[in-house]
C-alpha atoms as a PDB file:
ATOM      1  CA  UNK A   1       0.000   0.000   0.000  1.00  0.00           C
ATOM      2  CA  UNK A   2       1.505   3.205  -1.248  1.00  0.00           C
ATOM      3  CA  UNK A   3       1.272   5.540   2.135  1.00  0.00           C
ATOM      4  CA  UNK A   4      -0.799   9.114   1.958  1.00  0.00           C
ATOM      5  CA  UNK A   5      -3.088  11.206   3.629  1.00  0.00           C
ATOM      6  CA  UNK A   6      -6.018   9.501   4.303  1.00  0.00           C
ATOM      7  CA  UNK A   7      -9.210  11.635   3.326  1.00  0.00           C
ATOM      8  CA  UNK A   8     -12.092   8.743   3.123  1.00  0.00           C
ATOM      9  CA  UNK A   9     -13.391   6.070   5.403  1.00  0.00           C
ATOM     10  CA  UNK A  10     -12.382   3.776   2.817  1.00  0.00           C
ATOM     11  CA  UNK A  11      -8.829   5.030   2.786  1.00  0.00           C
ATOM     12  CA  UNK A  12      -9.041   4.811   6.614  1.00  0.00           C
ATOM     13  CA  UNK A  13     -10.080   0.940   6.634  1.00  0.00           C
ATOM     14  CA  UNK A  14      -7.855   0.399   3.734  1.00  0.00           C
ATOM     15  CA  UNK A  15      -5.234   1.706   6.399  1.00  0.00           C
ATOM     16  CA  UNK A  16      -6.010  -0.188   9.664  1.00  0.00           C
ATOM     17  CA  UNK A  17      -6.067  -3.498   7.656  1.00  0.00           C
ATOM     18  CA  UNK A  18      -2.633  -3.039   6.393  1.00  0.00           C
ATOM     19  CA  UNK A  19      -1.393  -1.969   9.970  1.00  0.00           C
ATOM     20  CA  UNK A  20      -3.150  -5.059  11.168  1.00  0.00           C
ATOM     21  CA  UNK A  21      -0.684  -7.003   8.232  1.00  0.00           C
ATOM     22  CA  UNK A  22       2.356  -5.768   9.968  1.00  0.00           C
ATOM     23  CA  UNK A  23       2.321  -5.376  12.999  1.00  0.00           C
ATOM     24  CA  UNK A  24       4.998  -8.188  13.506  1.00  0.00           C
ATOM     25  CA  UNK A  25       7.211  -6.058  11.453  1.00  0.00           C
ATOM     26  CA  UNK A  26      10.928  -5.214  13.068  1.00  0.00           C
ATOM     27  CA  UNK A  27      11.640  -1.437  13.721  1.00  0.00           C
ATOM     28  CA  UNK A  28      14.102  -0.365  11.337  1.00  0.00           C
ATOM     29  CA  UNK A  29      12.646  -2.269   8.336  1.00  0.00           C
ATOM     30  CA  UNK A  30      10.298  -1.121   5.045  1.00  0.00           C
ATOM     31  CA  UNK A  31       7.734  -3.070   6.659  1.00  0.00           C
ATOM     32  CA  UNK A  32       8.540  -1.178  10.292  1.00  0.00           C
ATOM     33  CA  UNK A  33       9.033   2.165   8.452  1.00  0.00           C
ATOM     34  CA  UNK A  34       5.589   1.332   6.715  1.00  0.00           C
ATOM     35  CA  UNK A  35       3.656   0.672  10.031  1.00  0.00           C
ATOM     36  CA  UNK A  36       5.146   3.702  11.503  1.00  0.00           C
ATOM     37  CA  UNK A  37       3.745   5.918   8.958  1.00  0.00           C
ATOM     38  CA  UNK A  38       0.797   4.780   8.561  1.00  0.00           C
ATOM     39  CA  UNK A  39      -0.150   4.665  12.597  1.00  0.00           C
ATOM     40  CA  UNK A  40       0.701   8.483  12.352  1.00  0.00           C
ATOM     41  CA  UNK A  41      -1.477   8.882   9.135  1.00  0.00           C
ATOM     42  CA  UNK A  42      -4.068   6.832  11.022  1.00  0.00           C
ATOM     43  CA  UNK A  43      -3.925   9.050  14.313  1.00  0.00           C
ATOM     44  CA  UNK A  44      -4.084  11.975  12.135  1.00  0.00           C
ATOM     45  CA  UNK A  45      -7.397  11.375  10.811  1.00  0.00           C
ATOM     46  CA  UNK A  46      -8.963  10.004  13.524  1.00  0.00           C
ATOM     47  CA  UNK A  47      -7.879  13.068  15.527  1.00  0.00           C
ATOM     48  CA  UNK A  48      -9.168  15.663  12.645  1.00  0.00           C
ATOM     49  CA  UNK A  49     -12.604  13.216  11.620  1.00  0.00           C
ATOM     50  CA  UNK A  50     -15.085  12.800  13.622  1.00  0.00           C
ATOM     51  CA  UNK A  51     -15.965   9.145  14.060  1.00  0.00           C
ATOM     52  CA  UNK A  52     -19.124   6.838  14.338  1.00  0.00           C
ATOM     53  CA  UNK A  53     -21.306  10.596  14.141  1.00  0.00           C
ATOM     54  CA  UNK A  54     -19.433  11.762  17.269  1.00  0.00           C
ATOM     55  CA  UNK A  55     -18.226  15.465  17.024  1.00  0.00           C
ATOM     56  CA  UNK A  56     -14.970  16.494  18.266  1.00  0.00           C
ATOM     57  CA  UNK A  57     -14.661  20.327  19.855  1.00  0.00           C
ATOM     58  CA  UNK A  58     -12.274  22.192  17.817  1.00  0.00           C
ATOM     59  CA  UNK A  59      -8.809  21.844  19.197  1.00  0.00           C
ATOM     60  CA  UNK A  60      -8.854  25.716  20.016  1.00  0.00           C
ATOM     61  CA  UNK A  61     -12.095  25.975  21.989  1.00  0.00           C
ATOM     62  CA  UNK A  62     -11.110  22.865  24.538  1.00  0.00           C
ATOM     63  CA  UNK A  63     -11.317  24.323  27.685  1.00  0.00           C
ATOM     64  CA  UNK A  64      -8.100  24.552  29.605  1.00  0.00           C
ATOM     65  CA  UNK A  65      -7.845  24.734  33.430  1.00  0.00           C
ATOM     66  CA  UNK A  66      -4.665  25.079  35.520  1.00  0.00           C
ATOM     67  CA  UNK A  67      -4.076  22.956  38.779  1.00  0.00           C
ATOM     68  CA  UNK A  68      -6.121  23.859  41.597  1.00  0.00           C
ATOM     69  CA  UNK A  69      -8.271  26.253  39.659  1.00  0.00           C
ATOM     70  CA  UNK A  70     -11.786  26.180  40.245  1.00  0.00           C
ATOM     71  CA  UNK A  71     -15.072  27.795  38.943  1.00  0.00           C
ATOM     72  CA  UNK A  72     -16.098  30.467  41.136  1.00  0.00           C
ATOM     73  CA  UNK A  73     -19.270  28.533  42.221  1.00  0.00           C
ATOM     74  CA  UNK A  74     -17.215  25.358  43.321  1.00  0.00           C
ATOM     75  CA  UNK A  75     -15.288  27.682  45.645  1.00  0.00           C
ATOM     76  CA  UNK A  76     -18.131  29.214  46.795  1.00  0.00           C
ATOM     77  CA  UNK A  77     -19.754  25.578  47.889  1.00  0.00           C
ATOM     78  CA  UNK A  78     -16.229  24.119  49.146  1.00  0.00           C
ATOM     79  CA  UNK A  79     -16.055  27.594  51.838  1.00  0.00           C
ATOM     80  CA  UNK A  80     -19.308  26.696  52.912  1.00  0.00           C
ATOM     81  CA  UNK A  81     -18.247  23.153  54.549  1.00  0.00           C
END
């Protein structure tokens, strides 16, 4: 299988049976170098598709918290213990 960007689902199951063909490949190989690339081409689209009709939130609107921060209503109800 000639490795690219995968844009369909058929592309995508076209992909995962061919990584299922070698994964028994040894690092440093064609066939290693060939499951290496295509588990990142994989991971790629099933990061960037959305899969079995779930959506994904866009990478930039994932809310972030830092440790130990807290909403001011959850430190409102923790003072009250």
């Amino acid at each position: 299988m000639k490795a690219k960007v995968i844009k369909t689902a058929s592309e995508y199951a076209a992909a995962l049976a061919r990584i299922d063909k070698l994964m028994d490949a040894k690092a440093n190989t064609p066939q290693g170098e060939e499951l290496e690339l295509l588990s990142l081409l994989v991971h790629e689209y099933e990061e960037n598709v959305p899969i079995l009709g779930t959506r994904r939130p866009a990478r930039n609107r994932v809310p972030r918290f830092k440790a130990g921060a807290q909403e001011p209503w959850v430190r409102a109800s923790l003072a009250g213990q």
